[in-house]
N, C-alpha and C. Protein backbone atom coordinates (compact mmCIF):
# COMPACT_ATOMS: atom_id res chain seq x y z
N UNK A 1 -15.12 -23.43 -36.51
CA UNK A 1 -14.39 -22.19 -36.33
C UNK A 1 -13.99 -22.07 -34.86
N UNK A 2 -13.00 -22.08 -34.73
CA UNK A 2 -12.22 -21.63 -32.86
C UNK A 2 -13.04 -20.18 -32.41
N UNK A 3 -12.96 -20.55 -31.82
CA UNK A 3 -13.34 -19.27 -30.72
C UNK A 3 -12.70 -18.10 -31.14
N UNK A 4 -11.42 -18.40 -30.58
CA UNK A 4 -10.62 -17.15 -30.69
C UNK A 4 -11.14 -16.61 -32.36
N UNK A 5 -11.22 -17.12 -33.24
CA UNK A 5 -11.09 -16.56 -34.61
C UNK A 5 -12.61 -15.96 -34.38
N UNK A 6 -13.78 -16.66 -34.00
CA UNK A 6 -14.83 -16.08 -33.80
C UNK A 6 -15.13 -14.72 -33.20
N UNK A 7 -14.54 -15.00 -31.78
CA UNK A 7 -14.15 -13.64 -31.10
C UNK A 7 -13.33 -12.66 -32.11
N UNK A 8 -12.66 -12.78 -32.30
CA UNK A 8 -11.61 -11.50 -33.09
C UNK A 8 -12.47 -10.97 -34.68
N UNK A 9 -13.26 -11.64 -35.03
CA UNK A 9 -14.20 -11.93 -35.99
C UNK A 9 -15.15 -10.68 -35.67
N UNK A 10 -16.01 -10.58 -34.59
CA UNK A 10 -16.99 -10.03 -34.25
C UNK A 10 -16.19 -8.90 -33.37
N UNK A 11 -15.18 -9.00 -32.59
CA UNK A 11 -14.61 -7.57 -32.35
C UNK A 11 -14.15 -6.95 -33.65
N UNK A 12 -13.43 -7.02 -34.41
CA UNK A 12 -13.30 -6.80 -35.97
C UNK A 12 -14.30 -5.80 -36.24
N UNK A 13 -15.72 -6.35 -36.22
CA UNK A 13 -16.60 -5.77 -37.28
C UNK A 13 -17.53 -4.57 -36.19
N UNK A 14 -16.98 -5.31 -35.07
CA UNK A 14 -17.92 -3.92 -33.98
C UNK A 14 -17.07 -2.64 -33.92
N UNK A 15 -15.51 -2.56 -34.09
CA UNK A 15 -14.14 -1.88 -34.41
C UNK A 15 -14.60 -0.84 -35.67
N UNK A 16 -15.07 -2.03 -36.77
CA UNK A 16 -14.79 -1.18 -38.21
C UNK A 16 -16.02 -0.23 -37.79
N UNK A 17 -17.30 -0.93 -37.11
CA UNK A 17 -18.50 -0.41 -37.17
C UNK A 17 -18.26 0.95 -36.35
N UNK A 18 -17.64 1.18 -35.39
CA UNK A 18 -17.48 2.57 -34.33
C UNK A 18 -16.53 3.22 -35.46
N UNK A 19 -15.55 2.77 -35.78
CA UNK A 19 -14.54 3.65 -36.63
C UNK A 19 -15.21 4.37 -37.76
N UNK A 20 -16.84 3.95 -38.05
CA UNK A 20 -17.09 4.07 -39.45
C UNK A 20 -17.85 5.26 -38.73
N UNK A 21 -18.67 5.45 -37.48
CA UNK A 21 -18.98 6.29 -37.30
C UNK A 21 -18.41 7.07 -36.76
N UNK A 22 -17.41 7.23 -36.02
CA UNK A 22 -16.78 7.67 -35.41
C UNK A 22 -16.22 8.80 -36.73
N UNK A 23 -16.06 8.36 -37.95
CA UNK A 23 -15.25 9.19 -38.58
C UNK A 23 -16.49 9.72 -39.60
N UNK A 24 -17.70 9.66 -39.55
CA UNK A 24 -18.72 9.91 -39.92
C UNK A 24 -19.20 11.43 -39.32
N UNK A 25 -19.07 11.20 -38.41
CA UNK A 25 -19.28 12.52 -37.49
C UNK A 25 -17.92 13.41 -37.09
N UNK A 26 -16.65 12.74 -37.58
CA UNK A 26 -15.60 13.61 -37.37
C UNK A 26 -15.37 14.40 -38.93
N UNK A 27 -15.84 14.04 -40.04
CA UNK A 27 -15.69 14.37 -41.33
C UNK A 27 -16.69 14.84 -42.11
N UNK A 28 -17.69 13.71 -42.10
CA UNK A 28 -18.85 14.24 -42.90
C UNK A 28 -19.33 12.91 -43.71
N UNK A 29 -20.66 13.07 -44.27
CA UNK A 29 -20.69 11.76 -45.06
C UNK A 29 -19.82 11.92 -46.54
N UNK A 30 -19.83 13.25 -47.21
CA UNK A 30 -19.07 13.31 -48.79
C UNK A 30 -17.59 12.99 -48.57
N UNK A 31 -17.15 12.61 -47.34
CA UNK A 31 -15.93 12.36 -46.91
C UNK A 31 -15.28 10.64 -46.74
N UNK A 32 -15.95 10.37 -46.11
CA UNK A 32 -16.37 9.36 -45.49
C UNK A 32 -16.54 7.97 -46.48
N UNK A 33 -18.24 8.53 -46.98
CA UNK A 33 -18.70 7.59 -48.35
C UNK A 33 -17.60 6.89 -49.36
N UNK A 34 -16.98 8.14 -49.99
CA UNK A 34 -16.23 7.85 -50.89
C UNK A 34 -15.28 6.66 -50.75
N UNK A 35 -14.94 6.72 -49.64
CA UNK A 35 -13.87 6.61 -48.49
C UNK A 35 -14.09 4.84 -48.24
N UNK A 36 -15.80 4.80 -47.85
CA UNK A 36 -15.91 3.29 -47.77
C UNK A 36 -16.33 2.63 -49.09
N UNK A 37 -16.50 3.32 -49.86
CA UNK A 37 -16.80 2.64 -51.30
C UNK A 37 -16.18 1.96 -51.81
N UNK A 38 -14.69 2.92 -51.79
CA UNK A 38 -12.85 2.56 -52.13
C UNK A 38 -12.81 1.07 -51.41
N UNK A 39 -13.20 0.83 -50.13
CA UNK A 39 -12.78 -0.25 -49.85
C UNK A 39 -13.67 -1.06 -49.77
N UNK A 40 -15.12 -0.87 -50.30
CA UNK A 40 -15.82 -1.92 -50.13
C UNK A 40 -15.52 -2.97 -52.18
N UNK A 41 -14.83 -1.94 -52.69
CA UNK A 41 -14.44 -2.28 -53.87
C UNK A 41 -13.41 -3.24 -53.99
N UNK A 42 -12.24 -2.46 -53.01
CA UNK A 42 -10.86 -3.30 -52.89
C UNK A 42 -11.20 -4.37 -52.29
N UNK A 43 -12.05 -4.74 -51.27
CA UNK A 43 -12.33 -6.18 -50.88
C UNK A 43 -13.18 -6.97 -51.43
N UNK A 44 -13.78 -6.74 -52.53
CA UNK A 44 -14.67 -7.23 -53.29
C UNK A 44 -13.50 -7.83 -54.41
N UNK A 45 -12.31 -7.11 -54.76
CA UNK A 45 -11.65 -7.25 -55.90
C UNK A 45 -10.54 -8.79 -54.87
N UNK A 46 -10.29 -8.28 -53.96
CA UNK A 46 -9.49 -9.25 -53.31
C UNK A 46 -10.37 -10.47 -52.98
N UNK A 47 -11.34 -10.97 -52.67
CA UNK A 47 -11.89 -11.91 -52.34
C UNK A 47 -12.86 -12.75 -53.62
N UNK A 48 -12.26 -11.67 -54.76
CA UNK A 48 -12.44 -12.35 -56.05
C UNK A 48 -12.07 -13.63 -56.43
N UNK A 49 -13.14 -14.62 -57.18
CA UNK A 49 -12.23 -15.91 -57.86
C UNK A 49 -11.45 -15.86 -58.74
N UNK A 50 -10.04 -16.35 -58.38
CA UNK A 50 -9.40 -16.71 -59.64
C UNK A 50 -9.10 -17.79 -59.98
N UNK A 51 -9.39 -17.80 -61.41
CA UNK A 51 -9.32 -19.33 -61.94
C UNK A 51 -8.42 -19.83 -61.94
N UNK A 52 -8.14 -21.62 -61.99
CA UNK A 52 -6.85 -22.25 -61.93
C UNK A 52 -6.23 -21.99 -63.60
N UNK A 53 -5.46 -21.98 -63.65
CA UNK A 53 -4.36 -21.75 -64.92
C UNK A 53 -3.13 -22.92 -65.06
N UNK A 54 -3.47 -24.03 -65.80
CA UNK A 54 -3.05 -24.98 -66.21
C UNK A 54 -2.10 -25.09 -67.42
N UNK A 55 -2.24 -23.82 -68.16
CA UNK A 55 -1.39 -23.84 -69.18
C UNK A 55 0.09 -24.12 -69.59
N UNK A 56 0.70 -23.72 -68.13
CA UNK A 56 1.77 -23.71 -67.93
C UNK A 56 2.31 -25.04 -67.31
N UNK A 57 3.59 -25.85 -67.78
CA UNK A 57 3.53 -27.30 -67.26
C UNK A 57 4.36 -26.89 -66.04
């Protein structure tokens, strides 16, 4: 893994991590929660396997 991708990797997640509180204490958790659920779903659905599909020549 390059650096750079490493670096941007770990600024990334220190980013999401302040933003998560940051809007934790600007909103509320019944705000918030919902809020990261939605996307802990949507990236779960995107980083899903999909199978190869051969059917088609």
């Amino acid at each position: 893994m390059p650096v750079t991708s490493l670096a941007l990797m770990i600024f990334s997640v220190l980013a999401a991590g302040g933003l998560t509180i940051w809007a934790l204490y600007a909103w509320g958790a019944l705000t918030v929660l919902p809020l990261l659920m939605v996307l802990g779903l949507a990236a779960r659905w995107a980083m899903s396997h999909v199978p190869y599909d051969d059917s088609h020549p």
